[in-house]
Protein backbone atom coordinates (compact mmCIF):
# COMPACT_ATOMS: atom_id res chain seq x y z
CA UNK A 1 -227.73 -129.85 -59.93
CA UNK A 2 -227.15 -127.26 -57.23
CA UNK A 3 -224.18 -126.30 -58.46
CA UNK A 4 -225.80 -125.72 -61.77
CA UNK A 5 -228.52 -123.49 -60.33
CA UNK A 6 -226.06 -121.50 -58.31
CA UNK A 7 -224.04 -120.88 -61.64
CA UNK A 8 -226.98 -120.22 -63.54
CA UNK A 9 -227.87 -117.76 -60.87
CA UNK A 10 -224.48 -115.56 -60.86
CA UNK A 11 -225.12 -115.15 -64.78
CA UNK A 12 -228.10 -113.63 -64.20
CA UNK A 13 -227.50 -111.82 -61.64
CA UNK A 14 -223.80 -110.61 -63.42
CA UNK A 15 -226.58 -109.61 -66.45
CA UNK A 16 -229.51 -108.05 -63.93
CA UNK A 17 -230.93 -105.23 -64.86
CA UNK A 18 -231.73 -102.29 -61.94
CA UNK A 19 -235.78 -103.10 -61.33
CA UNK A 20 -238.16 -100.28 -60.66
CA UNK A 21 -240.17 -100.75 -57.40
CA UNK A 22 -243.05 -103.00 -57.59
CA UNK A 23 -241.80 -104.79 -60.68
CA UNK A 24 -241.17 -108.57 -60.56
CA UNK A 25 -239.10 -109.92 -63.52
CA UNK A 26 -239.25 -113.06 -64.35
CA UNK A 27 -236.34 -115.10 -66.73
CA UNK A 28 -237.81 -117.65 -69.62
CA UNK A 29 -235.28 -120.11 -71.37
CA UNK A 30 -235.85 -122.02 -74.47
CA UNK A 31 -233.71 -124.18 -76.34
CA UNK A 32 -235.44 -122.19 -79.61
CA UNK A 33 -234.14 -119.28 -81.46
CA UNK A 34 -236.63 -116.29 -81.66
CA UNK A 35 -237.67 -117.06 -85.19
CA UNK A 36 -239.18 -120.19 -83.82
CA UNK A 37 -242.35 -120.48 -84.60
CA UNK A 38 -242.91 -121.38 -80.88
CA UNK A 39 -240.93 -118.56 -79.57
CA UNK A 40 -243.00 -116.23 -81.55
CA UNK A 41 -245.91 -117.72 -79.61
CA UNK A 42 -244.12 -116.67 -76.21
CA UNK A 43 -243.58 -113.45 -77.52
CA UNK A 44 -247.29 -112.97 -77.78
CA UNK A 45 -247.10 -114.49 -74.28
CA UNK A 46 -244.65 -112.15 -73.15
CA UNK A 47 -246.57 -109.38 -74.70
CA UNK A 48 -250.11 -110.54 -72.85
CA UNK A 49 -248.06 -110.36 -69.62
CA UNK A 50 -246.52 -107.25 -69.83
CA UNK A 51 -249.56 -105.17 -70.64
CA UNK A 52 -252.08 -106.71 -68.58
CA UNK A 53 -249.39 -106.29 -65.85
CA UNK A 54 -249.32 -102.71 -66.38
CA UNK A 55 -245.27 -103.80 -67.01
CA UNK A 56 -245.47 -104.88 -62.94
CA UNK A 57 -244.26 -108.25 -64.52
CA UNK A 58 -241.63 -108.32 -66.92
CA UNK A 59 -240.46 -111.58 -69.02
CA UNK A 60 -236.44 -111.25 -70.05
CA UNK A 61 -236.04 -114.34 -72.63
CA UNK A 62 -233.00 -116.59 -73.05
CA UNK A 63 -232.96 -118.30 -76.48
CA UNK A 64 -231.31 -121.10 -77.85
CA UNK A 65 -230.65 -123.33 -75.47
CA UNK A 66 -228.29 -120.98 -73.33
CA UNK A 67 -229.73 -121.53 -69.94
CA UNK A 68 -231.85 -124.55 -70.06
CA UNK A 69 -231.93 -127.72 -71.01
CA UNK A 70 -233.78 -129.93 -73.49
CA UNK A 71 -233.53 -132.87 -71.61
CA UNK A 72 -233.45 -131.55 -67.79
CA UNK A 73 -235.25 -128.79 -68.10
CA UNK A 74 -237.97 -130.01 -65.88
CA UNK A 75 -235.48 -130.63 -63.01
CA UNK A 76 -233.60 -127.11 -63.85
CA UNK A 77 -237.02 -125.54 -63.49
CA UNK A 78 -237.51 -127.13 -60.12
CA UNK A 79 -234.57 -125.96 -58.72
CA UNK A 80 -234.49 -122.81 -60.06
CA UNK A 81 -232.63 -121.98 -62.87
CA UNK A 82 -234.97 -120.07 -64.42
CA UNK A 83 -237.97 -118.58 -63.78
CA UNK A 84 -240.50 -120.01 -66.43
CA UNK A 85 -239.24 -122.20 -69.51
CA UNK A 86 -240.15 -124.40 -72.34
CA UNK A 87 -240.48 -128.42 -71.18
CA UNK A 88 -240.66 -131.48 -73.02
CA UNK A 89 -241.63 -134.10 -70.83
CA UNK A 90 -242.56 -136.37 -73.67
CA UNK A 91 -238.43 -136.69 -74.23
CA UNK A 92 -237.74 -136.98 -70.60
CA UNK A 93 -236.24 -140.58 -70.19
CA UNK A 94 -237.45 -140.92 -66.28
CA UNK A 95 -240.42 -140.19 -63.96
CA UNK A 96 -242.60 -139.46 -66.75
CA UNK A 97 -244.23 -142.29 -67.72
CA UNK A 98 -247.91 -142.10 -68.03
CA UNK A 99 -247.02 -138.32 -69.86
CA UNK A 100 -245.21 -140.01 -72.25
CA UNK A 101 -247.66 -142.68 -72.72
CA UNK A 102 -250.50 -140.64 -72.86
CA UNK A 103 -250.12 -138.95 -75.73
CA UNK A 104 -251.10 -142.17 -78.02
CA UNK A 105 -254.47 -142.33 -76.74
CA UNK A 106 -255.43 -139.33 -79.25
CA UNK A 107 -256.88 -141.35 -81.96
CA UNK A 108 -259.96 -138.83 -82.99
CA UNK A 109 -258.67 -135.69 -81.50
CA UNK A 110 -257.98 -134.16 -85.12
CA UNK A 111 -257.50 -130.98 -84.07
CA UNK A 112 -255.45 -128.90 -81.17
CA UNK A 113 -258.34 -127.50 -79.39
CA UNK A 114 -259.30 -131.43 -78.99
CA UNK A 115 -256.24 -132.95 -78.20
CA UNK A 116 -256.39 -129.85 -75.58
CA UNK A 117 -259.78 -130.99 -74.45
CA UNK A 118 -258.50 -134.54 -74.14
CA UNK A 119 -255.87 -133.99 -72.11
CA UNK A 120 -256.85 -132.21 -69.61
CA UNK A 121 -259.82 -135.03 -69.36
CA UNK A 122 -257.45 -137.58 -68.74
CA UNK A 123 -255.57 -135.28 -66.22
CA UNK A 124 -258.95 -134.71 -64.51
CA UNK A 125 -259.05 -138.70 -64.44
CA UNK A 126 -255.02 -139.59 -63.38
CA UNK A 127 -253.79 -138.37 -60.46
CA UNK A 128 -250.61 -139.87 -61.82
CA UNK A 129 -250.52 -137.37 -64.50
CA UNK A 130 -250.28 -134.61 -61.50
CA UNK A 131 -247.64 -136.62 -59.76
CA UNK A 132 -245.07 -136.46 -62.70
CA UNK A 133 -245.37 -132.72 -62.30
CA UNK A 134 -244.79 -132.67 -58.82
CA UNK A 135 -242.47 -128.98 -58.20
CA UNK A 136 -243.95 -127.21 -61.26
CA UNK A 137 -246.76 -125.05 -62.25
CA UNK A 138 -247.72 -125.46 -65.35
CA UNK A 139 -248.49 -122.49 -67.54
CA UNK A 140 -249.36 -123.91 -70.90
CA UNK A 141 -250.28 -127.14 -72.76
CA UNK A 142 -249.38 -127.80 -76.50
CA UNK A 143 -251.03 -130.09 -79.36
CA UNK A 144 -249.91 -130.28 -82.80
CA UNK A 145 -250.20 -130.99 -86.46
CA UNK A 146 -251.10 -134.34 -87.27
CA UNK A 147 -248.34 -136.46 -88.46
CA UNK A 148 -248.14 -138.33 -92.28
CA UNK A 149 -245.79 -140.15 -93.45
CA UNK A 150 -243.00 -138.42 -95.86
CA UNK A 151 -240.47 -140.87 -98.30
CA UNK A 152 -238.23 -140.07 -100.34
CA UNK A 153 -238.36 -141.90 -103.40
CA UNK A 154 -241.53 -144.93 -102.75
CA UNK A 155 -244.61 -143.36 -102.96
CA UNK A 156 -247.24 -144.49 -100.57
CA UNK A 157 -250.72 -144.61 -101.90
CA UNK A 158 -251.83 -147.44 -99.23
CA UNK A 159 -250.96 -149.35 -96.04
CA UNK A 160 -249.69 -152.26 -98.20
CA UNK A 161 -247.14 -149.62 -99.41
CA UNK A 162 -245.54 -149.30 -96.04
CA UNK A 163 -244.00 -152.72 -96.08
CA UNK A 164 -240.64 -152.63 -96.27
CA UNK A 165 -239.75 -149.18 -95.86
CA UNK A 166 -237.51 -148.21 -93.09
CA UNK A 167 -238.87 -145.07 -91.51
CA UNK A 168 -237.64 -142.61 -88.58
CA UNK A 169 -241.07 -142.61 -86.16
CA UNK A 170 -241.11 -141.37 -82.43
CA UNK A 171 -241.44 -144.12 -79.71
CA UNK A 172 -244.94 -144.89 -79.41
CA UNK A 173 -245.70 -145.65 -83.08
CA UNK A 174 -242.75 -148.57 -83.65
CA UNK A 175 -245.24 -151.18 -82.88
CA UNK A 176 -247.99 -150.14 -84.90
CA UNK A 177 -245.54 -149.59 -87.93
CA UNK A 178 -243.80 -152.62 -87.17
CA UNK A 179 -247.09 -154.58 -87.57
CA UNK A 180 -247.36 -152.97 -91.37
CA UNK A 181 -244.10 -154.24 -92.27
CA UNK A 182 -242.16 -151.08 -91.53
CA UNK A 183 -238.28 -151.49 -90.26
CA UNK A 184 -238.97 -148.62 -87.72
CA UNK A 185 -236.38 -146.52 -86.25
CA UNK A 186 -235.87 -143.65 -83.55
CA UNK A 187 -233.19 -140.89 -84.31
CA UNK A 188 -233.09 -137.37 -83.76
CA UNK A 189 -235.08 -135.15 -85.76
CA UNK A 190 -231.98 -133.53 -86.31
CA UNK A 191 -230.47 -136.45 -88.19
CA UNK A 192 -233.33 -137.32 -90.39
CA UNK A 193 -232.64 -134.87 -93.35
CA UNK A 194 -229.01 -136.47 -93.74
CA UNK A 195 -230.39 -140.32 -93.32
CA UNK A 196 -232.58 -139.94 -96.16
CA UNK A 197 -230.45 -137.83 -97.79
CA UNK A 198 -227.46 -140.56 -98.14
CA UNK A 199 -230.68 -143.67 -98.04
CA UNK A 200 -229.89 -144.26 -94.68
CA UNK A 201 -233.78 -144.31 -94.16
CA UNK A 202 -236.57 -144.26 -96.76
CA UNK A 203 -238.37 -141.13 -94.85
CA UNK A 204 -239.95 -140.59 -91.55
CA UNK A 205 -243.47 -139.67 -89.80
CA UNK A 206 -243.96 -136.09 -89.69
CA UNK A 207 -246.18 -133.15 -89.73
CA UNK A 208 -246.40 -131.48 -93.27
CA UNK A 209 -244.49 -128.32 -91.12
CA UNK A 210 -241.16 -129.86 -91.52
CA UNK A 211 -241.02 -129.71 -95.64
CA UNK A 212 -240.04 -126.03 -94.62
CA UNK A 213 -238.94 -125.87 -90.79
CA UNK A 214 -236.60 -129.28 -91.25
CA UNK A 215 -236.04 -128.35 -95.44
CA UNK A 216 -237.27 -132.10 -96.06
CA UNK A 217 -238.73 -130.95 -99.51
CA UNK A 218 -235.33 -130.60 -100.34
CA UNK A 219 -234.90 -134.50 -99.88
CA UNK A 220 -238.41 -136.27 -100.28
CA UNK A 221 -240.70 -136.41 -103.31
CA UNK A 222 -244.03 -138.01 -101.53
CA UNK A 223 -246.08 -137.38 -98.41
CA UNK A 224 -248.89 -139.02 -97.67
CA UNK A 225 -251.20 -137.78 -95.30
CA UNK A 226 -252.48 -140.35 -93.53
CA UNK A 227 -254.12 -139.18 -90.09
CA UNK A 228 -251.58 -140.23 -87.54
CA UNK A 229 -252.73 -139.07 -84.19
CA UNK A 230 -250.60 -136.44 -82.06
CA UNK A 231 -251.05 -136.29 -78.44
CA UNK A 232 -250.99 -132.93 -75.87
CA UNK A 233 -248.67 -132.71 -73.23
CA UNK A 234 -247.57 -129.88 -71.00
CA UNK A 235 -244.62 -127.33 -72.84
CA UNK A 236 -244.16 -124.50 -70.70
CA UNK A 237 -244.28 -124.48 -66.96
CA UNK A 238 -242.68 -122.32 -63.89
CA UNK A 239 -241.10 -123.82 -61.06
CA UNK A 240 -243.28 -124.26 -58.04
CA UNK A 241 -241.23 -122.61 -55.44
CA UNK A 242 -241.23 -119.53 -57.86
CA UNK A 243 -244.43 -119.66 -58.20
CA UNK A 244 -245.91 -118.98 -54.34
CA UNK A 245 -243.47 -116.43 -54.29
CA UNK A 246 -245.04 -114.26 -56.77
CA UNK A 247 -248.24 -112.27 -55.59
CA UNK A 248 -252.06 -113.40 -55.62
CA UNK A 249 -252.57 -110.88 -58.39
CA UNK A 250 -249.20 -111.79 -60.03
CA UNK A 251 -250.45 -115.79 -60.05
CA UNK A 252 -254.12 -114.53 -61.41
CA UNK A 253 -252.09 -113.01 -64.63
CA UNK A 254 -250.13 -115.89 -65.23
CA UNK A 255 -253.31 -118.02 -64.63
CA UNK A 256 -255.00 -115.71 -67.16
CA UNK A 257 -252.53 -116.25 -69.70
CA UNK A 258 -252.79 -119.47 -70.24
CA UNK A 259 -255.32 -119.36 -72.77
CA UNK A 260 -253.42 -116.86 -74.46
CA UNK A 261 -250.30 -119.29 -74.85
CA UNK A 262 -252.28 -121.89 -76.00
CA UNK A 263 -254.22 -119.78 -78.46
CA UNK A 264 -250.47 -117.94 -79.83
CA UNK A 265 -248.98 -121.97 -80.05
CA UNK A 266 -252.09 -123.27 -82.12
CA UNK A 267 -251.46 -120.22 -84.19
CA UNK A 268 -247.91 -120.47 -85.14
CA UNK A 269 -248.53 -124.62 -85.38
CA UNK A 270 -251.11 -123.91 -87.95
CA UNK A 271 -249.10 -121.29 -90.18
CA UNK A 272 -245.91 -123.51 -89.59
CA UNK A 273 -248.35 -126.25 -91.37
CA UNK A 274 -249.50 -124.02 -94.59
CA UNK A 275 -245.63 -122.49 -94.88
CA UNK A 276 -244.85 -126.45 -95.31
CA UNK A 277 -247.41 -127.50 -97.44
CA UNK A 278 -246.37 -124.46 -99.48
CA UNK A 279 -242.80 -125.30 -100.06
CA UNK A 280 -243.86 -129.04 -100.71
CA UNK A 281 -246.11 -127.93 -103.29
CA UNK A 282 -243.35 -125.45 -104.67
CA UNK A 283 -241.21 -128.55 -104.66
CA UNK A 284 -243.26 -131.03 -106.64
CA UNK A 285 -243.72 -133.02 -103.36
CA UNK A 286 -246.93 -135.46 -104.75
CA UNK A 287 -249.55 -135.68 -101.68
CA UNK A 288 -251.53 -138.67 -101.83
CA UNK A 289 -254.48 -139.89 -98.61
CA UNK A 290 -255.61 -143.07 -97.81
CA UNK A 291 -259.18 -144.85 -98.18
CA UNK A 292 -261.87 -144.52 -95.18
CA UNK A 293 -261.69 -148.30 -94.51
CA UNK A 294 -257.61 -148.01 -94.64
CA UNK A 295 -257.38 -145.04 -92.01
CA UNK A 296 -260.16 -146.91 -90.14
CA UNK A 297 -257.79 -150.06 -89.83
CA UNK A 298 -254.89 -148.06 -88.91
CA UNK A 299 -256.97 -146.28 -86.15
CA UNK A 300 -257.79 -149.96 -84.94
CA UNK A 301 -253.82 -150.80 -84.84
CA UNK A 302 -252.86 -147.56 -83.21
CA UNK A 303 -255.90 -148.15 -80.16
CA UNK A 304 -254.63 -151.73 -79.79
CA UNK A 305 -251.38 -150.42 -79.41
CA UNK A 306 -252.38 -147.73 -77.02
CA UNK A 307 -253.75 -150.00 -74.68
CA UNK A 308 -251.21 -152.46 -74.34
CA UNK A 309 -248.86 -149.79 -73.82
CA UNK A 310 -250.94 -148.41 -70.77
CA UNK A 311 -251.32 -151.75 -69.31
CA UNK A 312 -247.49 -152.43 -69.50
CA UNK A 313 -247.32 -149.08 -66.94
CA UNK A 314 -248.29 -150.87 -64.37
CA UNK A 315 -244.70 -151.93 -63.57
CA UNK A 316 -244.43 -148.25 -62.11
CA UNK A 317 -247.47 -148.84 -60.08
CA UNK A 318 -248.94 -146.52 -62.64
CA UNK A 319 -253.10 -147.28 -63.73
CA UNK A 320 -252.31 -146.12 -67.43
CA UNK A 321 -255.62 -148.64 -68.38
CA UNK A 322 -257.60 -145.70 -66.06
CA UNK A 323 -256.05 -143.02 -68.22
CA UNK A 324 -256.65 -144.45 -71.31
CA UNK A 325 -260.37 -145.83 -70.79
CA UNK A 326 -260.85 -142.10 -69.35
CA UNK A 327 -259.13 -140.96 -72.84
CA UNK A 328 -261.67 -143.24 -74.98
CA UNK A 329 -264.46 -142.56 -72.96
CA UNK A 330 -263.98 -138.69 -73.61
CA UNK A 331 -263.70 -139.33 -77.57
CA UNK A 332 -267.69 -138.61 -78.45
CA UNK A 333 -266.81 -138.95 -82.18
CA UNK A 334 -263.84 -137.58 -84.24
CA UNK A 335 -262.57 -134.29 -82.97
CA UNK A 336 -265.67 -134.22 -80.52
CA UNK A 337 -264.16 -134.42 -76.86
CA UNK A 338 -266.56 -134.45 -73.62
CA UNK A 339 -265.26 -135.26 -70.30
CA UNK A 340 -267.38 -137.53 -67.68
CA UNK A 341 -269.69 -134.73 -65.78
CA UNK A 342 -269.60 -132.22 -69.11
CA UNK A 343 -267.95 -131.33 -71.65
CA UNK A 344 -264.20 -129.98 -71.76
């Protein structure tokens, strides 16, 4: 890993540009291109920075995966690599347990400002969830769309119609699927559109973004959208030892753009959503929903899930049950989120 970061340094120092006084210029890496709809959200980031700087602070972006990571990125950013970049600590396979966990306790936060809300409720209530951060400042949080479930050729008008299929779901959904007769799967989200393209897999559970950003209109004829939570987790963060080297007024910025990151992600997540839905509909994708009492009963499944999967962190010496009663407790009513003390 040192060796890494002292490589990573002599390329940007072989491509540094000549810096004014008084300007501190800070490097961001993504493994998106600039078309992304969440690198145009750090452009508006960027933007934020620059001007209310005064251009004291200036953001050079790497795209595409040319300086960090997808999977280390949190350790690249700790030792220096780059300045500020995009993290996924959802993906990360070690030492971020109750992160990864967390995010299925979201049953009722419908929207991004809640599952915002939430999480930072449940990081008020877990040290734990400070812990796996340990050597980072982070600088923004990120929901999403909620998730349905898109097939290819079996349309899906009700839970009963899930038996049987074989669909591509992330981690912390197998179990629930598995208990409505789904063979459930984890691949790449890269591989998906071939799998159902040669029947590999009958579809997977997505966000109705990906008709357009993954081309799955191209490949599946149904989505139904069946409220399948999403959880928030933290996306873009700046090494800590970078951080108390910048300035007090440098840090307020950064501090102060926070809200602005959030606000350009939920943004570009929401247009991402209507460009999909678009396409899908230009497709002749059919959209079906399911019944009150059916999404109520999946709701049930998903919770019962959630819970066993925070008590089964306790191997770690991680209270996930303290996380996820916190998580509950916060849920006033469905997309309503209030912390213990206030609201968030």
């Amino acid at each position: 890993m040192k060796r890494l970061a002292l490589l990573a340094l002599l390329l940007l120092a072989a491509c540094a540009r000549p810096l004014p006084p008084g300007v501190t210029e800070l490097t961001y890496a993504t493994p998106y291109s600039p078309t992304h709809p969440f690198s145009k959200a750090d452009q508006a980031w960027m933007q934020f920075v620059e001007q209310r700087s005064g251009g004291r602070i200036r953001i050079r972006p790497i795209w595409s995966g040319a300086l960090l990571s997808s999977d280390m990125s949190m350790d690249e950013l700790r030792h220096g690599v780059a300045d500020v970049g995009l993290i996924t600590p959802i993906y990360v396979r070690g030492g971020t347990h109750l992160i990864r966990i967390q995010t299925g306790f979201y049953s009722g936060a419908d929207s991004i400002a809640s599952q915002l809300a939430l999480y930072r409720c449940i990081t008020a209530a877990s040290p734990e969830m400070g812990k796996e951060l340990h050597g980072l400042k982070v600088l923004a949080v990120q929901g999403g769309s909620l998730a349905g479930v898109v097939t290819t050729d079996r349309r899906v008008r009700s839970l009963a119609d899930l038996k049987g299929l074989r669909l591509r779901a992330p981690t912390e959904l197998l179990t629930v699927l598995e208990s409505l007769g789904v063979d459930a799967v984890n691949m790449p989200m890269a591989d998906v559109y071939s799998a159902m393209a040669k029947g590999v897999i009958d579809g997977v559970i997505a966000p109705g973004d990906t008709f357009r950003s993954l081309h799955f209109a191209e490949v599946a004829r149904h989505y139904n959208n069946l409220a399948i939570p999403r959880g928030a987790y933290p996306a873009r963060a700046m090494g800590a030892a970078r951080w108390n080297s910048l300035t007090a007024a440098e840090r307020a910025i950064l501090t102060e753009s926070q809200a602005v990151w959030e606000a350009a992600l939920e943004k570009e997540i929401h247009a991402a959503l209507e460009k999909g839905m678009e396409e899908a509909r230009a497709q002749g994708v059919t959209v079906d929903g399911v019944s009150q009492a059916e999404q109520a009963r999946f709701d049930a499944l998903y919770l019962r899930d959630s819970e066993e999967n925070a008590r089964r962190l306790s191997r770690f010496g991680i209270d996930g049950l303290r996380a996820f009663r916190a998580a509950r407790a916060s849920v006033q009513g469905r997309d309503r989120i209030a912390c213990a003390g206030g609201k968030a």
